[in-house]
C-alpha atoms as a PDB file:
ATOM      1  CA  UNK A   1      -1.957 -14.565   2.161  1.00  0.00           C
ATOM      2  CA  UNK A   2      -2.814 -11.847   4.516  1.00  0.00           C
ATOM      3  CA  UNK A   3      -4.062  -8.159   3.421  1.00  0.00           C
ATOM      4  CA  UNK A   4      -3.713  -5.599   5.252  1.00  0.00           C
ATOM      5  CA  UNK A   5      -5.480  -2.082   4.456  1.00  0.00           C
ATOM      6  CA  UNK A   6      -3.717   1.261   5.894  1.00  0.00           C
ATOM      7  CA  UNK A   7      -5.493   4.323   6.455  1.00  0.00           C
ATOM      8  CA  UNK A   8      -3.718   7.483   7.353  1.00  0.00           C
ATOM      9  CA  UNK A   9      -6.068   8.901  10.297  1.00  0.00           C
ATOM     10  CA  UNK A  10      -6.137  12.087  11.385  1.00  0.00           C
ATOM     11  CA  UNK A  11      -4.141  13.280  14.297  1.00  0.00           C
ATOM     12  CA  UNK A  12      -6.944  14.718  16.813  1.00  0.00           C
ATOM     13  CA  UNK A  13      -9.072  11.585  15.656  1.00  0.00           C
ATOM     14  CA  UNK A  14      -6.384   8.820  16.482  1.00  0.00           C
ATOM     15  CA  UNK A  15      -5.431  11.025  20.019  1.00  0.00           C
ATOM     16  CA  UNK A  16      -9.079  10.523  20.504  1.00  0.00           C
ATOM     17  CA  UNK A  17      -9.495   6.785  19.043  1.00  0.00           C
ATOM     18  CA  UNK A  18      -6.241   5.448  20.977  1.00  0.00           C
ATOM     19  CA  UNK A  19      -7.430   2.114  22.749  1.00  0.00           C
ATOM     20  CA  UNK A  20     -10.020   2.021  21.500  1.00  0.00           C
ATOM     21  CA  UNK A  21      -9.102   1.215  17.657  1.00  0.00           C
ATOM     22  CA  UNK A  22     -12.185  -1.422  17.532  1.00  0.00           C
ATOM     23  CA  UNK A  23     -14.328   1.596  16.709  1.00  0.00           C
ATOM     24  CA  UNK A  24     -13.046   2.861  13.891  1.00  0.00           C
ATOM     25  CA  UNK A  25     -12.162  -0.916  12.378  1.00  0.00           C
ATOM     26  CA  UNK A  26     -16.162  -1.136  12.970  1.00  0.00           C
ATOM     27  CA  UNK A  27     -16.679   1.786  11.100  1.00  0.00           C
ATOM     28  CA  UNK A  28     -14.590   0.438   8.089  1.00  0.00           C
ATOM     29  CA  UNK A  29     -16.169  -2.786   8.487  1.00  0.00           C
ATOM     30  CA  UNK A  30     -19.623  -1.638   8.203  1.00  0.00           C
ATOM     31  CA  UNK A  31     -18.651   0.782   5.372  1.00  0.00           C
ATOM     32  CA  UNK A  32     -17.142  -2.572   3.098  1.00  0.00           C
ATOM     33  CA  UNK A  33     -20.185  -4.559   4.006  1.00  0.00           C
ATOM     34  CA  UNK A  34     -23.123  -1.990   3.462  1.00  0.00           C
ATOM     35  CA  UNK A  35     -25.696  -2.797   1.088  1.00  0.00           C
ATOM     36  CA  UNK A  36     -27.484   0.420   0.362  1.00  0.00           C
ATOM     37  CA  UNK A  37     -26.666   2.810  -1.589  1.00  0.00           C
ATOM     38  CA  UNK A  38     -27.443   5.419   0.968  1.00  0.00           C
ATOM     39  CA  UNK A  39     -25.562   3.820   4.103  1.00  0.00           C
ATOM     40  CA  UNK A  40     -22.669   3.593   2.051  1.00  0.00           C
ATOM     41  CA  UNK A  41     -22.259   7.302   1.687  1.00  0.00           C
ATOM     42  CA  UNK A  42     -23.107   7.856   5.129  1.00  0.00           C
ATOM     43  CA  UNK A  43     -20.032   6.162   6.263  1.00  0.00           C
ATOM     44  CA  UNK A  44     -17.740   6.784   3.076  1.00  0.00           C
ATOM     45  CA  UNK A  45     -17.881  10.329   4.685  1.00  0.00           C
ATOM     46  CA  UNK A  46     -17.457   9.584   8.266  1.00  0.00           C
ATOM     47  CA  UNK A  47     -14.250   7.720   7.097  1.00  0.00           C
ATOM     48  CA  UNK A  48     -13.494  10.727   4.590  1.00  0.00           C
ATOM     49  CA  UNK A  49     -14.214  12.855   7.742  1.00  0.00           C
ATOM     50  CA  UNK A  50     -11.492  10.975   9.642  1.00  0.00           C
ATOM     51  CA  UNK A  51      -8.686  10.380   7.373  1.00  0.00           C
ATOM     52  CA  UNK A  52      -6.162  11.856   5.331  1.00  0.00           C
ATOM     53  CA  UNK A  53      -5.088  11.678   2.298  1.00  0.00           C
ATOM     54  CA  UNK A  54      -1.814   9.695   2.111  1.00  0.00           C
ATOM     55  CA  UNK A  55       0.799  11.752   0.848  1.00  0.00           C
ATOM     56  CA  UNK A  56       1.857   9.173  -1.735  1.00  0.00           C
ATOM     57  CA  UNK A  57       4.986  11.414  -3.822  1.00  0.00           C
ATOM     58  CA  UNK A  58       6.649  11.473  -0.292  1.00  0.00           C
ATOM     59  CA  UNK A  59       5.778   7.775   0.505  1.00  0.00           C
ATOM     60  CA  UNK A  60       7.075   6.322  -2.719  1.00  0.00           C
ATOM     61  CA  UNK A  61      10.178   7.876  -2.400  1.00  0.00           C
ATOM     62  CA  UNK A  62      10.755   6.985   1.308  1.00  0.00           C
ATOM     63  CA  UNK A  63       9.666   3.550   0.314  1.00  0.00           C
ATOM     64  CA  UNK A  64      11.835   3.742  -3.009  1.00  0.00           C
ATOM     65  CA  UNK A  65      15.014   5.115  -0.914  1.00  0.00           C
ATOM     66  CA  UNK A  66      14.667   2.404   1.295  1.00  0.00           C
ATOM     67  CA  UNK A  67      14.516  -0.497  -0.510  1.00  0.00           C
ATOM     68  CA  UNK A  68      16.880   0.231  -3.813  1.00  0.00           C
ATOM     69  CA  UNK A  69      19.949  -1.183  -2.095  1.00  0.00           C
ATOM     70  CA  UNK A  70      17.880  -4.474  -2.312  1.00  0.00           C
ATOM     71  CA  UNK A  71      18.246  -6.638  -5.447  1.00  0.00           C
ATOM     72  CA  UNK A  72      15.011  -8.156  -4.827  1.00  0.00           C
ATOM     73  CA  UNK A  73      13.083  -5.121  -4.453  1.00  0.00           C
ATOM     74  CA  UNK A  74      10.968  -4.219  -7.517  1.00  0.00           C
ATOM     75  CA  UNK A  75       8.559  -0.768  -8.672  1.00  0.00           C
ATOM     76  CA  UNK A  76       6.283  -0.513 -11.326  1.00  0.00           C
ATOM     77  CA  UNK A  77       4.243   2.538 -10.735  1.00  0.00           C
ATOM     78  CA  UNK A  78       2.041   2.389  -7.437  1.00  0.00           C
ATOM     79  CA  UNK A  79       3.396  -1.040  -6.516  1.00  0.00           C
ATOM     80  CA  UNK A  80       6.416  -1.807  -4.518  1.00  0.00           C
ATOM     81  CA  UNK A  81       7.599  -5.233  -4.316  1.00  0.00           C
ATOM     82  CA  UNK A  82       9.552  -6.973  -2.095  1.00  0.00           C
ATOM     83  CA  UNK A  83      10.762 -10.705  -2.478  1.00  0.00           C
ATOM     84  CA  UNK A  84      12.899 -13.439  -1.099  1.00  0.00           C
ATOM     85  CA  UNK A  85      15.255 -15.264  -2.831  1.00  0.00           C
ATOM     86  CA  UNK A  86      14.022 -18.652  -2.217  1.00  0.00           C
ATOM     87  CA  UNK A  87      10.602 -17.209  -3.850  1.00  0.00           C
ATOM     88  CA  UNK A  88       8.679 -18.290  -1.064  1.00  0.00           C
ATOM     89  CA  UNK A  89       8.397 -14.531   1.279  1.00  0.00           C
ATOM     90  CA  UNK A  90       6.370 -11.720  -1.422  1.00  0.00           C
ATOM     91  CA  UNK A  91       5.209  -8.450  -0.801  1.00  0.00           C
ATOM     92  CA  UNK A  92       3.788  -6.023  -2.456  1.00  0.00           C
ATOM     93  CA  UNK A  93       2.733  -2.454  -1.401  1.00  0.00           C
ATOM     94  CA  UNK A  94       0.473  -0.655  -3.750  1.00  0.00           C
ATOM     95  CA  UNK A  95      -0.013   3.100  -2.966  1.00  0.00           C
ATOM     96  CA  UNK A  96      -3.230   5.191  -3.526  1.00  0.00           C
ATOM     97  CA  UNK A  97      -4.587   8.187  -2.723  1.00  0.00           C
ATOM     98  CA  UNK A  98      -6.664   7.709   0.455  1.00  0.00           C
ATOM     99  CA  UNK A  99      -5.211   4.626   2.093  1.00  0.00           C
ATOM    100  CA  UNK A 100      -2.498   1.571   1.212  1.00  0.00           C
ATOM    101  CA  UNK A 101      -2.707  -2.482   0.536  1.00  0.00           C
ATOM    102  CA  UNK A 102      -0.120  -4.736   1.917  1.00  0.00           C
ATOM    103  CA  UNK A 103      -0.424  -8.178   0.507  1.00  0.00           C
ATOM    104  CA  UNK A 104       1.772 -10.780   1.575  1.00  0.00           C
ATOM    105  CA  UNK A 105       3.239 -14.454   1.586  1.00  0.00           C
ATOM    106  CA  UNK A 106       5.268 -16.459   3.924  1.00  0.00           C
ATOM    107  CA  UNK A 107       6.299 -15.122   7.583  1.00  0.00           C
ATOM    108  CA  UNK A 108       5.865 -11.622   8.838  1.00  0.00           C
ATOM    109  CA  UNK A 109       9.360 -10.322   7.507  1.00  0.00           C
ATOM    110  CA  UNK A 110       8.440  -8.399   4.405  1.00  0.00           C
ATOM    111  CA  UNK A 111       5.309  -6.795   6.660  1.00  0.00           C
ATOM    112  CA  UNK A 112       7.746  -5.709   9.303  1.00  0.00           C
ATOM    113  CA  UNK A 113       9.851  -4.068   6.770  1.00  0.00           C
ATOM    114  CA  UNK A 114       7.161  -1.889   5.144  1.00  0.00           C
ATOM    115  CA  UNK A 115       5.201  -1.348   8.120  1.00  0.00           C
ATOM    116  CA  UNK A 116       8.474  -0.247   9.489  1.00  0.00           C
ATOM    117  CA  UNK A 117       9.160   2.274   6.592  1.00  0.00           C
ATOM    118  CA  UNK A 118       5.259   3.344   6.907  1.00  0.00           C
ATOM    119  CA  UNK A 119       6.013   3.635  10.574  1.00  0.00           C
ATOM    120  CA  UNK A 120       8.698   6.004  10.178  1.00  0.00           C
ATOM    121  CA  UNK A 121       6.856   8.447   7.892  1.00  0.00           C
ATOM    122  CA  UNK A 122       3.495   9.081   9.453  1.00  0.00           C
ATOM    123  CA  UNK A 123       2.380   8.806  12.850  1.00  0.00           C
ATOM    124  CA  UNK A 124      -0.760   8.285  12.270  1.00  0.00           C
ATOM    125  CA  UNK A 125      -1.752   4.987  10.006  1.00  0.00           C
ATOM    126  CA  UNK A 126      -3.797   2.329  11.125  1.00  0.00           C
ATOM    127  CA  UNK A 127      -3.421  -1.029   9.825  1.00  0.00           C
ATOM    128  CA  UNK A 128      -6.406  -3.413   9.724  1.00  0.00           C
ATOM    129  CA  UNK A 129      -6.721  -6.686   8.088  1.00  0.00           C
ATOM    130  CA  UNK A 130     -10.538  -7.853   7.674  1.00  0.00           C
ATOM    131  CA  UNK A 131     -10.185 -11.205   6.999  1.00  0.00           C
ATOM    132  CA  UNK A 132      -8.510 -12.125  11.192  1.00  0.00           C
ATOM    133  CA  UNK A 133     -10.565  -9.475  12.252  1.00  0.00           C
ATOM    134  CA  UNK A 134      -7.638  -7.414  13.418  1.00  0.00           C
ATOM    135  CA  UNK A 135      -6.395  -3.765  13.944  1.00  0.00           C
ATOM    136  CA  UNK A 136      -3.622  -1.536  15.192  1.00  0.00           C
ATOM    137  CA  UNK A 137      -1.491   1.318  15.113  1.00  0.00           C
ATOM    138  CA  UNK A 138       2.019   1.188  13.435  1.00  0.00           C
ATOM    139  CA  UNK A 139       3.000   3.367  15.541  1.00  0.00           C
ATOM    140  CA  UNK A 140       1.169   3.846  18.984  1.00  0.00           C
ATOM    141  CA  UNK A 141       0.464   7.246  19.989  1.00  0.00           C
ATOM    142  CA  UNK A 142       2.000   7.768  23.755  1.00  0.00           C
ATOM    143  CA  UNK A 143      -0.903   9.278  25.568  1.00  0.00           C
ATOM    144  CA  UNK A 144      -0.344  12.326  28.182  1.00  0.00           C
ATOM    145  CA  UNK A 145      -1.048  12.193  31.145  1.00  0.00           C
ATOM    146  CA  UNK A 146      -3.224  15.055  32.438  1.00  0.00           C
ATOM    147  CA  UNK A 147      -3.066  16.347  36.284  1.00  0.00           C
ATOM    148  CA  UNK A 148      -5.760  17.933  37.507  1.00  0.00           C
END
């Protein structure tokens, strides 16, 4: 099973951040495995400070909109579900306030279909899954180049 966290991040911050998405996984990394009481609100605002609330009305709807046609598709309040019909590809997408969970079993179809949607809504999310030690942008942000 892999789980993936998304955080919506905001847009000066991920302009800034692009490349270089190691930081902020460390940041998120350090937050999850603080001990003290004290260096856990230290970073809980850094990582307030640099993301946004996900706008979740918006997302379930997208999410909702594109998945009804599906017969294996399934909502029951914050969690979308999506499912194979051999049983043997899940996923579920649970929606709250300041960032998104997407658990999931079997091969990387049901994550390319909600990253996809995700993708397609928001520029700006970065998905990183703890357990591999991974990151990366849904969507990467084309830099400019700047002449001087």
């Amino acid at each position: 099973m892999k789980v993936y966290h998304l955080y919506l991040i905001r847009d000066d911050i991920a302009k800034s951040y692009f490349g270089r998405e190691h930081l902020l996984f460390d940041l998120f990394v350090r937050f999850t495995r603080a001990r003290s009481l004290s260096a856990k609100k230290m970073l809980y605002k850094q990582i307030q400070y640099i993301t946004k609330p996900l706008p979740q009305l918006k997302l379930h709807h997208r999410v909702e909109q594109s998945l009804l046609s599906s017969h294996l598709y399934k909502r029951a309040v914050n969690v979308h579900t999506l499912s194979s019909a051999s049983g043997d590809v899940c996923g579920t997408l649970t929606i709250k306030p300041q960032y998104a969970i997407l658990e999931s079993v079997g091969n990387l179809e049901v994550e390319m279909i909600f990253f996809e949607i995700l993708r397609k809504n928001e520029m700006t999310f970065l998905a990183m899954e703890y357990t591999a030690e991974q990151c990366g942008w849904l969507n990467p942000i084309k830099q400019e180049r700047k002449y001087v």
